[in-house]
C-alpha atoms as a PDB file:
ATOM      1  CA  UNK A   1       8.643  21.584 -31.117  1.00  0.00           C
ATOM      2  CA  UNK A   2       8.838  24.932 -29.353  1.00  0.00           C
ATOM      3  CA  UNK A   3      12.142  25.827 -28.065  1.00  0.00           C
ATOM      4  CA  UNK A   4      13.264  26.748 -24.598  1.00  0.00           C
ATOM      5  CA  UNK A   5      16.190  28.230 -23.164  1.00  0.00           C
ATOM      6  CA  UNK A   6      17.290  27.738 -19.560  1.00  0.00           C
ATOM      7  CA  UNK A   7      18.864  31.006 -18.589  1.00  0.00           C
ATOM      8  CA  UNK A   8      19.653  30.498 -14.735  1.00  0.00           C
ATOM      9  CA  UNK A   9      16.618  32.436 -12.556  1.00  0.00           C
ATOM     10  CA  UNK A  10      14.625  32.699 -15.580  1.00  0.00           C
ATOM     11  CA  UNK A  11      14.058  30.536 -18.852  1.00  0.00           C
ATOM     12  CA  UNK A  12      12.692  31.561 -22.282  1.00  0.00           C
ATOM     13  CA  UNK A  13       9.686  28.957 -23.588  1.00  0.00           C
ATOM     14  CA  UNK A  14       8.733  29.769 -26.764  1.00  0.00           C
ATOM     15  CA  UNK A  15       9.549  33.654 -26.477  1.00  0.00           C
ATOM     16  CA  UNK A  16       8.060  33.610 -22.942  1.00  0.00           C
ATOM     17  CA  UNK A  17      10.227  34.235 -19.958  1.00  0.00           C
ATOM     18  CA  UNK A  18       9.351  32.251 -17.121  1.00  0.00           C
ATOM     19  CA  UNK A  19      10.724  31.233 -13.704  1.00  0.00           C
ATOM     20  CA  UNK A  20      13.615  28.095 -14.168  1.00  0.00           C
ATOM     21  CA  UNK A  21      12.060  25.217 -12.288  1.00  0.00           C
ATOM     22  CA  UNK A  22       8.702  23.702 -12.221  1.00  0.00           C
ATOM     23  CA  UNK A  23       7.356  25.901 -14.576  1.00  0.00           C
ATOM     24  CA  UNK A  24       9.845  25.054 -17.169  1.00  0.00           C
ATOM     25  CA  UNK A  25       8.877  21.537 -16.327  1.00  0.00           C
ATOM     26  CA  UNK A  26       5.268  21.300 -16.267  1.00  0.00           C
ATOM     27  CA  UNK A  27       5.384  23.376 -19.944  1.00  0.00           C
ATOM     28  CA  UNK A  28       7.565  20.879 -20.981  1.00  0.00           C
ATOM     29  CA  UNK A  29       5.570  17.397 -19.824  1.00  0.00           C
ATOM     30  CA  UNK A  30       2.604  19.282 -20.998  1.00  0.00           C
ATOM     31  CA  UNK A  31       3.740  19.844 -24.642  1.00  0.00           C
ATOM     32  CA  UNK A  32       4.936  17.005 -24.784  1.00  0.00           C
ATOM     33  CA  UNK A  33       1.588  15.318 -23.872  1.00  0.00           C
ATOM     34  CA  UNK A  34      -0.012  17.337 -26.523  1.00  0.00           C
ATOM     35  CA  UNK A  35       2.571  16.566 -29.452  1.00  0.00           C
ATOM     36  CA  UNK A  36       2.418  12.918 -28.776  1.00  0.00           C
ATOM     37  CA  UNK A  37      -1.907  13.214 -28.927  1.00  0.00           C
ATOM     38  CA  UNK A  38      -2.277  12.026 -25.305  1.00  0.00           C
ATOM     39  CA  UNK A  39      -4.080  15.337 -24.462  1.00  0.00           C
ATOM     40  CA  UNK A  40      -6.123  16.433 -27.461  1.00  0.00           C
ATOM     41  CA  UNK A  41      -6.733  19.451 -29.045  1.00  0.00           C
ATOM     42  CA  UNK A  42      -9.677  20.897 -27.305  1.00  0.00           C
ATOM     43  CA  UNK A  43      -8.931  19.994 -23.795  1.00  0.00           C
ATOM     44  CA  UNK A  44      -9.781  22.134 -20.631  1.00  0.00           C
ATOM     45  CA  UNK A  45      -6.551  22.268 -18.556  1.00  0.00           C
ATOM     46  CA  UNK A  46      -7.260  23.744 -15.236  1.00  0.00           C
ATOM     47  CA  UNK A  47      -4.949  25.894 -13.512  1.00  0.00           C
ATOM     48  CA  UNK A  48      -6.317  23.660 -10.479  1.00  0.00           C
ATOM     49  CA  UNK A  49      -5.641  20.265 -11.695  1.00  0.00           C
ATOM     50  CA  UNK A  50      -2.188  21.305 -13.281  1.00  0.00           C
ATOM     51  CA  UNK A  51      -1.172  22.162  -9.790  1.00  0.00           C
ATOM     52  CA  UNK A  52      -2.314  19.499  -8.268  1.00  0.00           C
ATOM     53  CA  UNK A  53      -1.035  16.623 -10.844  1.00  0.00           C
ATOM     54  CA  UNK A  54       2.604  18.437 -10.783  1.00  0.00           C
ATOM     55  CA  UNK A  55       2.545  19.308  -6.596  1.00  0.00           C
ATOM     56  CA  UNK A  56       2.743  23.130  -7.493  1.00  0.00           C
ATOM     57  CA  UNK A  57       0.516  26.708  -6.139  1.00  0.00           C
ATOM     58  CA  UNK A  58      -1.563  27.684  -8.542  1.00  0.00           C
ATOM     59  CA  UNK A  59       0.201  30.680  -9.572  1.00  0.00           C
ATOM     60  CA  UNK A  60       3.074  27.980 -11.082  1.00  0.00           C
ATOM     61  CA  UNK A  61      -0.023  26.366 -12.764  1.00  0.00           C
ATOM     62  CA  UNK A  62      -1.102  29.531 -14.646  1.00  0.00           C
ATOM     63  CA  UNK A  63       2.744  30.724 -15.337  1.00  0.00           C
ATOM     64  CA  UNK A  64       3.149  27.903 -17.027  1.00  0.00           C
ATOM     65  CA  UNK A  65      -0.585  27.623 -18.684  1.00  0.00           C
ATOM     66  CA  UNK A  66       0.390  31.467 -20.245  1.00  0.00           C
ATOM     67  CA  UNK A  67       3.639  30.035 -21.435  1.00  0.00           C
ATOM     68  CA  UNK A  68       1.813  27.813 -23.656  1.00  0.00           C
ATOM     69  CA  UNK A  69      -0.606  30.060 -24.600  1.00  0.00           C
ATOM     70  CA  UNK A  70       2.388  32.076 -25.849  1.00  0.00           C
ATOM     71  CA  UNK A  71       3.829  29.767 -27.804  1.00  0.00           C
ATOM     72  CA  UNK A  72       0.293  28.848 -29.393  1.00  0.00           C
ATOM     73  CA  UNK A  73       0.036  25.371 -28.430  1.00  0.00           C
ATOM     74  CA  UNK A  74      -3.068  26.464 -25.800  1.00  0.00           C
ATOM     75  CA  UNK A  75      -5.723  29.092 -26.141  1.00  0.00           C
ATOM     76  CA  UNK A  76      -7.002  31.084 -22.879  1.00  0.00           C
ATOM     77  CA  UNK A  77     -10.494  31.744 -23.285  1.00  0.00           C
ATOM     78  CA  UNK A  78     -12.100  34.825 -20.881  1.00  0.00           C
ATOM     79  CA  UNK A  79     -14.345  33.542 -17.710  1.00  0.00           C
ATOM     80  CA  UNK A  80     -13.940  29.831 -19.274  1.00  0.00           C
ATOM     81  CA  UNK A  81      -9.756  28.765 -18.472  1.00  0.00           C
ATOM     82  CA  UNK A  82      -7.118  27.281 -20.702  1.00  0.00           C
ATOM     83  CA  UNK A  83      -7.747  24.882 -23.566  1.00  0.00           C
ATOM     84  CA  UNK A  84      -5.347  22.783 -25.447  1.00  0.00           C
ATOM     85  CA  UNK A  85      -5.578  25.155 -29.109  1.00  0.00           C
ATOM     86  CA  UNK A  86      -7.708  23.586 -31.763  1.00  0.00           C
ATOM     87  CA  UNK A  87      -6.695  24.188 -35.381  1.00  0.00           C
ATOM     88  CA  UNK A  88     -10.056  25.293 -37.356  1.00  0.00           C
ATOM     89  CA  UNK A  89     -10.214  23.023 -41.023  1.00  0.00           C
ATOM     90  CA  UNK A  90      -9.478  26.470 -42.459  1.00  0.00           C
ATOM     91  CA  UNK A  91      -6.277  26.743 -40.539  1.00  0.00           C
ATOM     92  CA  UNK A  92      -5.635  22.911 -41.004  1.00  0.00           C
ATOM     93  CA  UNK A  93      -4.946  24.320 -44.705  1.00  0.00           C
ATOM     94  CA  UNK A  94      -3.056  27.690 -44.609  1.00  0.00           C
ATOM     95  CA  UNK A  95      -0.544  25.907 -42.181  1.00  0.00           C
ATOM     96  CA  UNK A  96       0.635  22.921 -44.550  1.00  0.00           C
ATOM     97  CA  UNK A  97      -0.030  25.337 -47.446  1.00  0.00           C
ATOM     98  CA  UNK A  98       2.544  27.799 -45.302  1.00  0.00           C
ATOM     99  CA  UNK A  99       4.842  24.481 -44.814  1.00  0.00           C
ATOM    100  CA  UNK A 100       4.633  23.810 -48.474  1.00  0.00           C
ATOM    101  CA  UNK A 101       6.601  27.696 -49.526  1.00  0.00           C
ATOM    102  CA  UNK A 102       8.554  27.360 -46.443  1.00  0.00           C
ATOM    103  CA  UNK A 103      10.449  24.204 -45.958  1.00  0.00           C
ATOM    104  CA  UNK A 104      11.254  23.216 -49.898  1.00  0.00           C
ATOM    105  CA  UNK A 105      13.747  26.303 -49.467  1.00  0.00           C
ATOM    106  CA  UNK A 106      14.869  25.256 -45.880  1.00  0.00           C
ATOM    107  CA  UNK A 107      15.814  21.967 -47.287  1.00  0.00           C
ATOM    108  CA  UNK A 108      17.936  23.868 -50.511  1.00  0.00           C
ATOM    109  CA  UNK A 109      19.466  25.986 -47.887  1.00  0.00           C
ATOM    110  CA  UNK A 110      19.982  23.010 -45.699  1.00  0.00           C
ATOM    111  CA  UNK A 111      21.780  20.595 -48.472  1.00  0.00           C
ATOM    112  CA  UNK A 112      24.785  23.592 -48.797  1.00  0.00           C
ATOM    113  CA  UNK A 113      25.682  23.038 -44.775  1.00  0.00           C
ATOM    114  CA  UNK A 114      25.762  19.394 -44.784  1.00  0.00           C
ATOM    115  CA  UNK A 115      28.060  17.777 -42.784  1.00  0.00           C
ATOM    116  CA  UNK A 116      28.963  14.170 -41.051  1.00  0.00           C
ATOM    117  CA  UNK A 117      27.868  15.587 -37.602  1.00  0.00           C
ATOM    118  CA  UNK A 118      24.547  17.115 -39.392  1.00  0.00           C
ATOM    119  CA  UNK A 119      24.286  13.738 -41.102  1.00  0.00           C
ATOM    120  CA  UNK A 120      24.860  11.539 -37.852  1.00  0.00           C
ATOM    121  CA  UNK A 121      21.930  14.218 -35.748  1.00  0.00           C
ATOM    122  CA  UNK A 122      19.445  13.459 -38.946  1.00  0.00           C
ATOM    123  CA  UNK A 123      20.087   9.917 -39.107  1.00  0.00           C
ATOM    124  CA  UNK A 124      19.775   9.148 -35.266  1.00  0.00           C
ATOM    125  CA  UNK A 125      16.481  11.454 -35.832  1.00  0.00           C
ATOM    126  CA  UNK A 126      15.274   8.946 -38.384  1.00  0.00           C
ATOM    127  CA  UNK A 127      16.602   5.606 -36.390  1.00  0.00           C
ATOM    128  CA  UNK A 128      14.594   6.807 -33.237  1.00  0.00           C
ATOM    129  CA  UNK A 129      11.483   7.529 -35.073  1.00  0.00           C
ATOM    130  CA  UNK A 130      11.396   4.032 -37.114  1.00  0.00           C
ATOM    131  CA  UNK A 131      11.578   2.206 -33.257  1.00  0.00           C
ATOM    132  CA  UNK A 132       8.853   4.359 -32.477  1.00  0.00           C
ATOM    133  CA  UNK A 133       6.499   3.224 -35.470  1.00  0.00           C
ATOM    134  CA  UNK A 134       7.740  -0.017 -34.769  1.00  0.00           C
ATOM    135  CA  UNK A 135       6.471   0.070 -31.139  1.00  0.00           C
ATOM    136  CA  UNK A 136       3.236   1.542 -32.704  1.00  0.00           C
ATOM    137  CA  UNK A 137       3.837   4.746 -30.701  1.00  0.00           C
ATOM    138  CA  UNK A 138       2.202   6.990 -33.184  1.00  0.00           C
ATOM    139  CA  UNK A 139       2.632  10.341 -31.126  1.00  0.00           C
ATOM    140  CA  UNK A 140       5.953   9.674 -30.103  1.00  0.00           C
ATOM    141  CA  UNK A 141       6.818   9.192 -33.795  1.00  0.00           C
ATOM    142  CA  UNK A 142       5.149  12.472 -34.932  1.00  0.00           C
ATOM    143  CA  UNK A 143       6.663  14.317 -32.086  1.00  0.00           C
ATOM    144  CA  UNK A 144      10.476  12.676 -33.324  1.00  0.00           C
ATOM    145  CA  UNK A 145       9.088  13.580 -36.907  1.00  0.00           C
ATOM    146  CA  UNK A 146       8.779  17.297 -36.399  1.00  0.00           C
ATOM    147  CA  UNK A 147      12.627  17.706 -34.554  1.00  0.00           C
ATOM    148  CA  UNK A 148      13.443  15.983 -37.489  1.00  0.00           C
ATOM    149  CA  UNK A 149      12.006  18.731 -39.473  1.00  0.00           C
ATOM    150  CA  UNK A 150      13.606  21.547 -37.041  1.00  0.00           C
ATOM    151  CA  UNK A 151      16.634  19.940 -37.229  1.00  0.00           C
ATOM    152  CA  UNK A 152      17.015  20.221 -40.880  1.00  0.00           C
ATOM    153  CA  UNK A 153      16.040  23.890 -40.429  1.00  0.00           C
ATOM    154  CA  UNK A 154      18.704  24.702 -37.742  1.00  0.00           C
ATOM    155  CA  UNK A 155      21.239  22.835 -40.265  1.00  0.00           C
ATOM    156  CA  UNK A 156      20.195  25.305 -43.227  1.00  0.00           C
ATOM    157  CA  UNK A 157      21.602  28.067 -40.226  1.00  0.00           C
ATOM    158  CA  UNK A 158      18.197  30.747 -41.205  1.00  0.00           C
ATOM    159  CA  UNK A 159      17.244  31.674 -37.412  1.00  0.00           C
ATOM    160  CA  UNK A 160      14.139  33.396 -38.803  1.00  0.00           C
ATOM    161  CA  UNK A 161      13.231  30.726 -40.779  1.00  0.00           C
ATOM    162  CA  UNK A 162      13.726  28.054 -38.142  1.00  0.00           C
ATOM    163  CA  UNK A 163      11.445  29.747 -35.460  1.00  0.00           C
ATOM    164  CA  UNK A 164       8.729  29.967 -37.749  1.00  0.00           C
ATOM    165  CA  UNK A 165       9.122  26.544 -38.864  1.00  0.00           C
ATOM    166  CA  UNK A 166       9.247  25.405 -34.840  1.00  0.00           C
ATOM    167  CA  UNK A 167       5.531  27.794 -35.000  1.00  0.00           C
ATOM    168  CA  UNK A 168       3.856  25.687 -37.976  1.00  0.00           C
ATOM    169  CA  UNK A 169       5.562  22.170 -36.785  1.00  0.00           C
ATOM    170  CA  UNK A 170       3.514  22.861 -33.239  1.00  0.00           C
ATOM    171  CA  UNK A 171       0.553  23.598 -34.877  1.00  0.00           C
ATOM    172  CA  UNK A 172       0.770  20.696 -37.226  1.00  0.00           C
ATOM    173  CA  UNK A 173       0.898  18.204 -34.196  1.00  0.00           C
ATOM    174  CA  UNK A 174      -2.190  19.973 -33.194  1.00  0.00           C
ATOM    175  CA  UNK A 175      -3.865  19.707 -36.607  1.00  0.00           C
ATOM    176  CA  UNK A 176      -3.015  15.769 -36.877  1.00  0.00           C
ATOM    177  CA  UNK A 177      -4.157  14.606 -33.566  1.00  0.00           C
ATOM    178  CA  UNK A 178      -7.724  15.958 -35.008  1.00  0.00           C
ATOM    179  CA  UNK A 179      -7.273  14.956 -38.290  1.00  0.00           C
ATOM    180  CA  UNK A 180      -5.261  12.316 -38.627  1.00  0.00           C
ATOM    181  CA  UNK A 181      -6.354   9.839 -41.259  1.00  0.00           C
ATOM    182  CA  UNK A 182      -4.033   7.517 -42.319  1.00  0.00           C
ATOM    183  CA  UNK A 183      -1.102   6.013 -40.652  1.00  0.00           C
ATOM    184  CA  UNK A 184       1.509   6.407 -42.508  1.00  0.00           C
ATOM    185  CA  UNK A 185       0.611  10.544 -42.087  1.00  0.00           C
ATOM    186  CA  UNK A 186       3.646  11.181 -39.247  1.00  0.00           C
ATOM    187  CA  UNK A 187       6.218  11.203 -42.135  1.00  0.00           C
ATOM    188  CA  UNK A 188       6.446   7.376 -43.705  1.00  0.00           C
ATOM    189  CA  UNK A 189      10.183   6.375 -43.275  1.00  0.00           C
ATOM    190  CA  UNK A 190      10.809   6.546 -46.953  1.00  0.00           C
ATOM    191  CA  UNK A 191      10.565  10.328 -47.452  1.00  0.00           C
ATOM    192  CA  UNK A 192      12.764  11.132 -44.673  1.00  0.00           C
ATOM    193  CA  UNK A 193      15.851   8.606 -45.849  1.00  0.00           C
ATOM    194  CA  UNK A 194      15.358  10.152 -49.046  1.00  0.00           C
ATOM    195  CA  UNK A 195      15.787  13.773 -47.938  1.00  0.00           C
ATOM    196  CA  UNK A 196      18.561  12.897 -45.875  1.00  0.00           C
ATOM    197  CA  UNK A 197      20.137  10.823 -48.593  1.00  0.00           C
ATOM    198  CA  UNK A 198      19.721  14.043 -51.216  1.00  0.00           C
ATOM    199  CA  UNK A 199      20.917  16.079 -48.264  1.00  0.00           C
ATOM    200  CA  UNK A 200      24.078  13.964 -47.834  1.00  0.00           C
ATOM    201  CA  UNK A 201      24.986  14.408 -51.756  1.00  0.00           C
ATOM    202  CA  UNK A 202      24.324  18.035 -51.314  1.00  0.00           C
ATOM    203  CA  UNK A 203      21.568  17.992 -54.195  1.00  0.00           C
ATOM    204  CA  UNK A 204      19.807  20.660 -53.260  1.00  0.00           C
ATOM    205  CA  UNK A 205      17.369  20.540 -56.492  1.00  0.00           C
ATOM    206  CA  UNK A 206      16.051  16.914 -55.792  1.00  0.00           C
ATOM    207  CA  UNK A 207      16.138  18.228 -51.882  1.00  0.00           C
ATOM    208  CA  UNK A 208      13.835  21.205 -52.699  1.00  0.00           C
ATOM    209  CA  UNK A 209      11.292  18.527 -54.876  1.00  0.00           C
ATOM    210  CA  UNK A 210      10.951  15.543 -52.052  1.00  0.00           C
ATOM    211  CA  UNK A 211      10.548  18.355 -49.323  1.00  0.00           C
ATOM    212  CA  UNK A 212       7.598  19.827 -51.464  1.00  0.00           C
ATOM    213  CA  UNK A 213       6.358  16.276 -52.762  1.00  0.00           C
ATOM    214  CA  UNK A 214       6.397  15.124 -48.829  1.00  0.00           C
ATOM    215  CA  UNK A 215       4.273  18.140 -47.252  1.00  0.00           C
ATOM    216  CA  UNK A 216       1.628  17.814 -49.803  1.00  0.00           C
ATOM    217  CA  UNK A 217       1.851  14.134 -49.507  1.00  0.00           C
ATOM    218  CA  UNK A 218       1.046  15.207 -45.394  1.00  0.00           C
ATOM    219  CA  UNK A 219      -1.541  17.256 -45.956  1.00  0.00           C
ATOM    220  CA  UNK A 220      -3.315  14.949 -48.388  1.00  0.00           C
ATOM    221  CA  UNK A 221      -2.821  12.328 -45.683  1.00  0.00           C
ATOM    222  CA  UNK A 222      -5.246  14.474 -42.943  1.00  0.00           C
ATOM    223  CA  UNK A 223      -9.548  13.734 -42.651  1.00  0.00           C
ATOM    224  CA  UNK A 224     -10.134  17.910 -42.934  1.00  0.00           C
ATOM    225  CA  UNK A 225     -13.674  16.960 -41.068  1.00  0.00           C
ATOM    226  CA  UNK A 226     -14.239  17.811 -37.421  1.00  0.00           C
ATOM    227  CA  UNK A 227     -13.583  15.349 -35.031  1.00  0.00           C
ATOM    228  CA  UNK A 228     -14.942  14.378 -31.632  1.00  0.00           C
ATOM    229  CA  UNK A 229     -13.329  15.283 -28.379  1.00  0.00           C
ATOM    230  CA  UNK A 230     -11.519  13.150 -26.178  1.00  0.00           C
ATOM    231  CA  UNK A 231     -13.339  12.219 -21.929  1.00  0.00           C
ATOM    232  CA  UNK A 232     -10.013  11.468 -20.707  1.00  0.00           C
ATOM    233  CA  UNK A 233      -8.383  13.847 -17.491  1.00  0.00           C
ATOM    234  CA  UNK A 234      -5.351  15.192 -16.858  1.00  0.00           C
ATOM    235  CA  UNK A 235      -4.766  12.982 -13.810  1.00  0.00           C
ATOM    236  CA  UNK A 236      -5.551   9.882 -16.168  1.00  0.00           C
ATOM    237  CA  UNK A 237      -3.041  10.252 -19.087  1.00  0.00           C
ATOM    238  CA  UNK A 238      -0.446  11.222 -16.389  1.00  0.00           C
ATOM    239  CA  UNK A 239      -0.795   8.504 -14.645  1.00  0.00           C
ATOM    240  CA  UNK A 240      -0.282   6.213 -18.070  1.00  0.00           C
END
């Protein structure tokens, strides 16, 4: 869900400017492990197996490791190395009570740009994630569930709304994989045709109320208890 922007000699991840290249790469393999729960939140990732699962010094391993602290989805802890982040209960709440304000009036602002080329991105959005489920690819589904949620903010065309919304969406992937509890909780196929179906009539009323019913529909859906840790290595889910 962060963003990146590949500038030549240097690319922007996430508001952090890093060399093009293998460092761009390994940050994006890596979030994308995280958003699709096959490394969970908690996780040591060491600068020394990073380099040595993606062939690169170890300086390219910790570039890449800051990167992602940047952008929030890892937390570098003094004398102890990197860590995939792990969303406290208390910040489980704030950041779907934070969704709840924030994307009701993304959606409103998003129903007065529709379009058929914003209605043909949403729909494919939707028509990827339902093979997904269908596959029972859970993480694969939530990560295709939160571009659909960006996309929708880059259609309402609020820049500072959308990079906060890209924050909150990475830290929601975070706060599922620990506290997922049902599994319908990666955004159940229903809510989304219906936003894009009050999106397409440009209803921006009955957009702003299925937004607002869905997140709090999301956050009921989450076990707020802790949760234990996952054994598995780096080497092992890349190799899967």
């Amino acid at each position: 869900m962060i963003s990146n922007k590949n500038t030549g000699a240097t690319a922007i991840w996430g508001g952090f400017s890093l060399p093009a290249g293998s460092a761009l790469d390994i940050c994006n393999r890596l979030q994308g492990a995280i958003i699709e729960h096959r490394i969970r939140p908690g996780a040591k990732l060491s600068e020394d197996e990073v380099g040595d699962i993606f062939g690169v010094s170890r300086t390219v391993a910790r570039t890449s490791l800051q990167a992602l602290a940047h952008g929030g989805l890892v937390t570098i802890e003094r004398n102890r190395g990197a860590f995939v982040s792990r969303p406290s209960l208390r910040e489980a709440h704030e950041v779907f009570e934070a969704r709840a304000l924030l994307e009701p009036r993304i959606g409103r602002l998003a129903a007065g740009n529709m379009d058929a080329a914003a209605e043909a991105r949403l729909k494919r959005h939707i028509e990827a994630e339902h093979e997904a489920l269908a596959e029972g690819d859970k993480g694969r589904a939530l990560a295709l569930s939160g571009a659909f949620h960006a996309e929708i903010a880059d259609i309402a065309g609020q820049t500072v709304f959308a990079g906060l919304l890209r924050q909150l969406l990475s830290r929601s992937s975070l706060i599922i994989a620990l506290y997922w509890k049902r599994p319908d909780t990666t955004c159940e196929r229903h809510s989304h045709d219906a936003l894009v179906d009050a999106l397409v009539r440009r209803d921006a009323n009955a957009v702003e109320e299925i937004m607002k019913s869905h997140i709090i529909d999301l956050h009921s859906g989450l076990d707020l208890r802790e949760q234990p840790e996952s054994n598995r290595t780096l080497a092992e889910i890349f190799r899967n």
